[in-house]
PDB file of N, CA and C in Angstrom:
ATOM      1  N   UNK A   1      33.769  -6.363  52.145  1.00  0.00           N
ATOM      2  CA  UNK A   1      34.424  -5.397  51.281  1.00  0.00           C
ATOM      3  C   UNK A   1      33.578  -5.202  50.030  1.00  0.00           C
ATOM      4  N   UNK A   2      33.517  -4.248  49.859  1.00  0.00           N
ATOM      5  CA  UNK A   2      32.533  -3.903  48.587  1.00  0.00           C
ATOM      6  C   UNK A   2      33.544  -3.928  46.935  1.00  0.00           C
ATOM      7  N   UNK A   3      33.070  -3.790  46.176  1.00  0.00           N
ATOM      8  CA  UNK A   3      33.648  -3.833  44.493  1.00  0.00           C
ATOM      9  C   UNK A   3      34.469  -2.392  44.920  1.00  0.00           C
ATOM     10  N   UNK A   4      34.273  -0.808  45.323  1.00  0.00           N
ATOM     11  CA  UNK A   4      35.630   0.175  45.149  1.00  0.00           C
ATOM     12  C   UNK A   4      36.598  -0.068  46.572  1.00  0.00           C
ATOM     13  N   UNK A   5      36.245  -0.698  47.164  1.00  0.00           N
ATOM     14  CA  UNK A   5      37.840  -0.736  48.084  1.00  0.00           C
ATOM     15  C   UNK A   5      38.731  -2.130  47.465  1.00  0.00           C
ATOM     16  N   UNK A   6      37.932  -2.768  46.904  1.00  0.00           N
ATOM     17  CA  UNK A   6      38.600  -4.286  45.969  1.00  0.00           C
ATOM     18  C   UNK A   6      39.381  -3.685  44.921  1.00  0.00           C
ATOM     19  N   UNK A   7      39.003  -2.824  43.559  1.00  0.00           N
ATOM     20  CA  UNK A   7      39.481  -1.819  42.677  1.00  0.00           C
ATOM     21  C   UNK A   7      40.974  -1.363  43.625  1.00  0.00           C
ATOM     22  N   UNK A   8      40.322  -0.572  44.126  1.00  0.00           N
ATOM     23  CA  UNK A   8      41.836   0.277  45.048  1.00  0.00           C
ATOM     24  C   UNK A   8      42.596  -0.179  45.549  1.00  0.00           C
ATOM     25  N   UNK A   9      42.316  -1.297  45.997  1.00  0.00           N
ATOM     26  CA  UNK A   9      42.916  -2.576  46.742  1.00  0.00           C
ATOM     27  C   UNK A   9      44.192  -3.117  45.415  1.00  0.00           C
ATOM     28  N   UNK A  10      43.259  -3.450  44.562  1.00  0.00           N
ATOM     29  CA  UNK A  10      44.149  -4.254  43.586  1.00  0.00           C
ATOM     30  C   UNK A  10      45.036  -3.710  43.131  1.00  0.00           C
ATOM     31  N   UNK A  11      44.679  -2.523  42.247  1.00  0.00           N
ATOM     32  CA  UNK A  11      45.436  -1.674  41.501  1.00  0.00           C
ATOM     33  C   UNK A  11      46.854  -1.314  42.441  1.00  0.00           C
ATOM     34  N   UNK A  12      46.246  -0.873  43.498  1.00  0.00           N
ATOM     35  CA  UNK A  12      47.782  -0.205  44.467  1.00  0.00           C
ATOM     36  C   UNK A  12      48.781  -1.280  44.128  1.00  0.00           C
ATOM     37  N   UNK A  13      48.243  -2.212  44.371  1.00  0.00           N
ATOM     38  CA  UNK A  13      48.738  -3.438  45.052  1.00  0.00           C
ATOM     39  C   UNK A  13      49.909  -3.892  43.550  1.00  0.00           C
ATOM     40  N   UNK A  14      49.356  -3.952  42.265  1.00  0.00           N
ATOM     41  CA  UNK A  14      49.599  -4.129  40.979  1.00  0.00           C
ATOM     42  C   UNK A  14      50.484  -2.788  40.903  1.00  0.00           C
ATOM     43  N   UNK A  15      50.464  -1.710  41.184  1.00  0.00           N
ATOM     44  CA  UNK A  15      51.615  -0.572  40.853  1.00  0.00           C
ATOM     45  C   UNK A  15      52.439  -0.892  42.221  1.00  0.00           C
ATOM     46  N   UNK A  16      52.418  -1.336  43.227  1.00  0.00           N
ATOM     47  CA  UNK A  16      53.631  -1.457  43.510  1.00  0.00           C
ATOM     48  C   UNK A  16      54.776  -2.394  43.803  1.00  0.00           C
ATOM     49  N   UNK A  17      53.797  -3.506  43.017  1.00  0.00           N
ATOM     50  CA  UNK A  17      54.578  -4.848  42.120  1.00  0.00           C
ATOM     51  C   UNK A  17      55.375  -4.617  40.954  1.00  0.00           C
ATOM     52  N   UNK A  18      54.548  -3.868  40.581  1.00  0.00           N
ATOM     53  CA  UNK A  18      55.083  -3.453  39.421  1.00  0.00           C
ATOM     54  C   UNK A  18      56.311  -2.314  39.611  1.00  0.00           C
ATOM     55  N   UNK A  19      56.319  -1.504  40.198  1.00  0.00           N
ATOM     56  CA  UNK A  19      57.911  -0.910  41.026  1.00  0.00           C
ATOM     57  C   UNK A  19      58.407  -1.684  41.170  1.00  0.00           C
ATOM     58  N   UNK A  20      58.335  -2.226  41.962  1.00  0.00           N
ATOM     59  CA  UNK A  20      59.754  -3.169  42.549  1.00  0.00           C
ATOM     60  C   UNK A  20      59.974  -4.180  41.664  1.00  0.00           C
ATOM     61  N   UNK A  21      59.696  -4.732  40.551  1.00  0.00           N
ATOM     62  CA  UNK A  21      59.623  -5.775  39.818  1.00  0.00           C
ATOM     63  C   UNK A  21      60.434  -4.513  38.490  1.00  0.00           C
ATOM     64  N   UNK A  22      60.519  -3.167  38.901  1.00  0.00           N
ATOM     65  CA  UNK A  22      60.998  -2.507  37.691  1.00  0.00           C
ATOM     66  C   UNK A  22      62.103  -2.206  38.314  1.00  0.00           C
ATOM     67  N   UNK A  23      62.424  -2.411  39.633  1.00  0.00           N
ATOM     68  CA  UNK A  23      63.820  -2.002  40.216  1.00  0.00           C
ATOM     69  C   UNK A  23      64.655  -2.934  40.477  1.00  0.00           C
ATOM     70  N   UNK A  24      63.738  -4.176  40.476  1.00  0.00           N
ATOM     71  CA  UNK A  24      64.698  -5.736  40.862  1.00  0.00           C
ATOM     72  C   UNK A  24      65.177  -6.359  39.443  1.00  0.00           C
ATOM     73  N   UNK A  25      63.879  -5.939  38.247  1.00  0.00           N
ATOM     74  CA  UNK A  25      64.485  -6.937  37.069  1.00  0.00           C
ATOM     75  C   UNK A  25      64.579  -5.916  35.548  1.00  0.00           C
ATOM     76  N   UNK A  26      63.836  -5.238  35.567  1.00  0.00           N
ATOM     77  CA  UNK A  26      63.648  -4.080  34.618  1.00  0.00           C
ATOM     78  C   UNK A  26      62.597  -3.477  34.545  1.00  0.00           C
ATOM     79  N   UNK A  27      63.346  -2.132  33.841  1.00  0.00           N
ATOM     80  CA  UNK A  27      62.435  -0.717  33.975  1.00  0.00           C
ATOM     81  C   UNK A  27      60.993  -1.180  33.033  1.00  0.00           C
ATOM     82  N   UNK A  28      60.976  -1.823  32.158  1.00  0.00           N
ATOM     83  CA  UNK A  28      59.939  -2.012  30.841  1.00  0.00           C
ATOM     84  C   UNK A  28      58.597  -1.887  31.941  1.00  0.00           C
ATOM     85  N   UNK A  29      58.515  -2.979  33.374  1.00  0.00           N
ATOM     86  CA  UNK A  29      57.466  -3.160  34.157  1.00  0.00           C
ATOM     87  C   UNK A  29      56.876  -1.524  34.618  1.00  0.00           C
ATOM     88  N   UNK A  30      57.504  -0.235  34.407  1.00  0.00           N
ATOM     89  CA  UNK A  30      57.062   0.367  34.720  1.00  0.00           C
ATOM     90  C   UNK A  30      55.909   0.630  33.706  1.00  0.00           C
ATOM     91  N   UNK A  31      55.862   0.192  32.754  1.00  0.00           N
ATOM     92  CA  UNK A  31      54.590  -0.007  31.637  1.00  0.00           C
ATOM     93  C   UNK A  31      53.163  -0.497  32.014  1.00  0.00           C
ATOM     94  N   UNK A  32      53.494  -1.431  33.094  1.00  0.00           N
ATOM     95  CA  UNK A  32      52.236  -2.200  33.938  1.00  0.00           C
ATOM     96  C   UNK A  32      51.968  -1.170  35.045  1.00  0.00           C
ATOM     97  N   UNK A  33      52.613   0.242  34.931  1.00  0.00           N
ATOM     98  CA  UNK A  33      52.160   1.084  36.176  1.00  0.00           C
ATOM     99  C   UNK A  33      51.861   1.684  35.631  1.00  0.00           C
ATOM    100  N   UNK A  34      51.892   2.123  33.983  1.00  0.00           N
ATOM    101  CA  UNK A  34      51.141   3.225  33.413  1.00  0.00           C
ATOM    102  C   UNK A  34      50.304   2.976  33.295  1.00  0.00           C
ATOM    103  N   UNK A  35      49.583   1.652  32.490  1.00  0.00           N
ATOM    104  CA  UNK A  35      48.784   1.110  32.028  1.00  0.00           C
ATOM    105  C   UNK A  35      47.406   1.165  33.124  1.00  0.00           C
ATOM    106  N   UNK A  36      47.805   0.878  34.539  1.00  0.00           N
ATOM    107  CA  UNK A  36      46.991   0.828  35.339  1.00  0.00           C
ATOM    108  C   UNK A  36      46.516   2.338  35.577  1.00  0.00           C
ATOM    109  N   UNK A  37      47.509   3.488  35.818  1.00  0.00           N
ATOM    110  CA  UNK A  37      47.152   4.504  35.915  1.00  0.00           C
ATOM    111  C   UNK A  37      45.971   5.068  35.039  1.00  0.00           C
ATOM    112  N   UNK A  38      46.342   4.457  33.632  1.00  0.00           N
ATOM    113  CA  UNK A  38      45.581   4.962  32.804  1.00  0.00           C
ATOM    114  C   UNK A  38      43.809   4.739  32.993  1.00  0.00           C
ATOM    115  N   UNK A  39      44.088   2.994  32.759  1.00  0.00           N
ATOM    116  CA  UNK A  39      42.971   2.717  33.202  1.00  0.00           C
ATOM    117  C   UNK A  39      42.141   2.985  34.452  1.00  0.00           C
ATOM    118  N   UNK A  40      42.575   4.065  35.368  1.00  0.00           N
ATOM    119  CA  UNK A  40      41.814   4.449  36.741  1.00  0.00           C
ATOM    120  C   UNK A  40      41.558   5.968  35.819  1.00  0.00           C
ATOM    121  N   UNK A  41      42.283   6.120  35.554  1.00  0.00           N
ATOM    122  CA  UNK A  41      42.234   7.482  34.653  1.00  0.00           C
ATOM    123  C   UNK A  41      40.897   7.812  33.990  1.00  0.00           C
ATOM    124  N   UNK A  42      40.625   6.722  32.771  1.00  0.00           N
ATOM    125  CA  UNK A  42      39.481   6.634  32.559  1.00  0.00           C
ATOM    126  C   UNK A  42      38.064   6.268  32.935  1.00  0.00           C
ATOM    127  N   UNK A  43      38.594   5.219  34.034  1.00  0.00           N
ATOM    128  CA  UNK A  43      37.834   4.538  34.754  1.00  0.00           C
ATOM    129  C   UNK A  43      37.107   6.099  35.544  1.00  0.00           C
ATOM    130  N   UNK A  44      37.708   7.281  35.909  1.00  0.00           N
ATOM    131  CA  UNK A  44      37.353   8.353  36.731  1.00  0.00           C
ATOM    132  C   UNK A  44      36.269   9.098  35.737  1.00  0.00           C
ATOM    133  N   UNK A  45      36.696   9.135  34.510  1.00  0.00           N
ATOM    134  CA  UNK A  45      35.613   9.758  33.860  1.00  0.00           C
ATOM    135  C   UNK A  45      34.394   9.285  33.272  1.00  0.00           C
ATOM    136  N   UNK A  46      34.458   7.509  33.022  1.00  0.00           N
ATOM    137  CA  UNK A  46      33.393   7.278  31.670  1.00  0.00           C
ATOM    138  C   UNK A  46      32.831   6.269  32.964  1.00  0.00           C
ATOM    139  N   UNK A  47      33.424   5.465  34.273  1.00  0.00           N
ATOM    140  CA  UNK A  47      32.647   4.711  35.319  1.00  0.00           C
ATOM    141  C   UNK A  47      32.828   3.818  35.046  1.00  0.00           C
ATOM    142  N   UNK A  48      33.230   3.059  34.014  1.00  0.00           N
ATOM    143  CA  UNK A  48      33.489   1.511  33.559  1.00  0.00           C
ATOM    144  C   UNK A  48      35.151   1.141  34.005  1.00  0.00           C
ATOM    145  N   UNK A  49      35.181   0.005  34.832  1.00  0.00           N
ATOM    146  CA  UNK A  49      36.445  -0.518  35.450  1.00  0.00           C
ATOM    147  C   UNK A  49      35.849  -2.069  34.834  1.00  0.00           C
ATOM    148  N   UNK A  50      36.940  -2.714  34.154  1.00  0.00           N
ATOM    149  CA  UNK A  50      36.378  -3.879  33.662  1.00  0.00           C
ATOM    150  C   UNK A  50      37.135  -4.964  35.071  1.00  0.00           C
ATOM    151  N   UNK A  51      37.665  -4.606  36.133  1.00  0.00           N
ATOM    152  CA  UNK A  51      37.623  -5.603  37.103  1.00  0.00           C
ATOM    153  C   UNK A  51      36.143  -5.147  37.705  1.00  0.00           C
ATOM    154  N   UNK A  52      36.034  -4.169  38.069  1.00  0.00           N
ATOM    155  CA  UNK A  52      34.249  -3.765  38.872  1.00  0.00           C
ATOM    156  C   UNK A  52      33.385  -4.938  38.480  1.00  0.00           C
ATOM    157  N   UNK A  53      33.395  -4.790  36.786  1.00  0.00           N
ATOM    158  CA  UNK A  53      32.447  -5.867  36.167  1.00  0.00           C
ATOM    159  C   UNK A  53      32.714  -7.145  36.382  1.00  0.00           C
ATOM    160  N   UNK A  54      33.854  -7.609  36.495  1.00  0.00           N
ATOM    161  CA  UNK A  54      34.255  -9.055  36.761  1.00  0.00           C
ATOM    162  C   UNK A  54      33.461  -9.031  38.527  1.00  0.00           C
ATOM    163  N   UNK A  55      34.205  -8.272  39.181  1.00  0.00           N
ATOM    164  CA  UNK A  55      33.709  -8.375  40.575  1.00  0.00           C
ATOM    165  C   UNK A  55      31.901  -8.850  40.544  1.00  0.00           C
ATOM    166  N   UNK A  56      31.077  -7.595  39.820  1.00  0.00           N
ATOM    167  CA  UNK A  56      30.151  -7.247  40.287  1.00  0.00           C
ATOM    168  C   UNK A  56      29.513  -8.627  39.438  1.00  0.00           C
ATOM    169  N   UNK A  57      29.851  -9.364  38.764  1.00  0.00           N
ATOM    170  CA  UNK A  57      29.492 -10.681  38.347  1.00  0.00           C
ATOM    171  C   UNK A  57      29.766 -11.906  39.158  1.00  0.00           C
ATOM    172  N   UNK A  58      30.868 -11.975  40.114  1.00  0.00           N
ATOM    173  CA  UNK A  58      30.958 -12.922  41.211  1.00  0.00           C
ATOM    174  C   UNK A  58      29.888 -12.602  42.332  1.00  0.00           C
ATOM    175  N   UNK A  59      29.477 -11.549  42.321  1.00  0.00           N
ATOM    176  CA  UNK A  59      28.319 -11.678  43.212  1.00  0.00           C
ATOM    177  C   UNK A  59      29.184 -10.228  44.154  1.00  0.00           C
ATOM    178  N   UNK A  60      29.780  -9.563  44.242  1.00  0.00           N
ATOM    179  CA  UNK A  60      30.072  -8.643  44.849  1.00  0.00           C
ATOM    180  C   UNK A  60      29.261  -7.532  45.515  1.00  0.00           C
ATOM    181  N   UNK A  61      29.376  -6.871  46.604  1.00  0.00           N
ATOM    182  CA  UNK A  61      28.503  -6.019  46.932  1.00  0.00           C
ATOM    183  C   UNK A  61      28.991  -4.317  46.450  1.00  0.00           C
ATOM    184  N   UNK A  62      28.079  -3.637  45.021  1.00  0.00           N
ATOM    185  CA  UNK A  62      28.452  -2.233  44.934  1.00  0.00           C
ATOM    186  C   UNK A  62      28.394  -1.373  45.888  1.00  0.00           C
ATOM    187  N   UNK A  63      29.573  -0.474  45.110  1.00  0.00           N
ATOM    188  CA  UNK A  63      29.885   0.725  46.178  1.00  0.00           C
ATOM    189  C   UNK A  63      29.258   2.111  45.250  1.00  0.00           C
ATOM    190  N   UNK A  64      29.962   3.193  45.631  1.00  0.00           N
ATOM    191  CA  UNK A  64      29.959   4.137  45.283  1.00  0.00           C
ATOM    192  C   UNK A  64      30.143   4.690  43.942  1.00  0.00           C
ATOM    193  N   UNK A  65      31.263   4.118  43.712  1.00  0.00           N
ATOM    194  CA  UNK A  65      32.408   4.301  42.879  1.00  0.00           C
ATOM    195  C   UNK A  65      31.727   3.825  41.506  1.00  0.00           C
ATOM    196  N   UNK A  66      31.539   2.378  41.334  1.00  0.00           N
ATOM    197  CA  UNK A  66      31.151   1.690  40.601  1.00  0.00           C
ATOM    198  C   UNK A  66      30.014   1.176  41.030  1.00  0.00           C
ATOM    199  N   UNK A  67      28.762   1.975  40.953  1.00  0.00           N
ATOM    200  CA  UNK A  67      27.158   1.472  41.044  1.00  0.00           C
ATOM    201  C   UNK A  67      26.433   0.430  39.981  1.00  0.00           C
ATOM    202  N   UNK A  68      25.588  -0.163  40.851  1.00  0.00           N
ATOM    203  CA  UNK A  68      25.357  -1.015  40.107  1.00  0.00           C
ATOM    204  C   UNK A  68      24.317  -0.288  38.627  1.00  0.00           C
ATOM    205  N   UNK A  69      24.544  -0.901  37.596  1.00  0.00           N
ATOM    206  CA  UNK A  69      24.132   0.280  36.595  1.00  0.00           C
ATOM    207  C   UNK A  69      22.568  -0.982  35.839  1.00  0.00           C
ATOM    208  N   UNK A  70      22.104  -2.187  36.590  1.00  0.00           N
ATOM    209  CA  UNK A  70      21.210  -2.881  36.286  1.00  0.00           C
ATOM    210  C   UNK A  70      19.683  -2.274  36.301  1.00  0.00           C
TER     211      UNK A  70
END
């Protein structure tokens, strides 16, 4: 698996924890679904995902998405 299916992977995964964690205990968690949105948001325009960087520091293999910028 490369660093953008890991990204996409996570995030989904984190918004729809974050649903059901806003329907089982409270709405506030829908804050951890904006937050993420946002950050893909920007992540779409400026290329910096600060998990990419964590990834691409464990030794990860780049994708597309997030090239290696070395």
């Amino acid at each position: 698996m490369n660093i953008d299916r890991i990204v996409f992977a996570f995030a989904g995964t984190v918004i729809l924890v974050s649903i059901g964690l806003a329907y089982v205990a409270s709405p506030y968690w829908l804050f951890l679904t904006g937050f993420v949105g946002l950050n893909m948001l920007q992540a779409a325009f400026t290329g910096f995902c600060p998990l990419a960087s964590i990834l691409r520091l464990l030794g990860f293999q780049s994708g597309c998405a997030f090239p290696d910028k070395r």
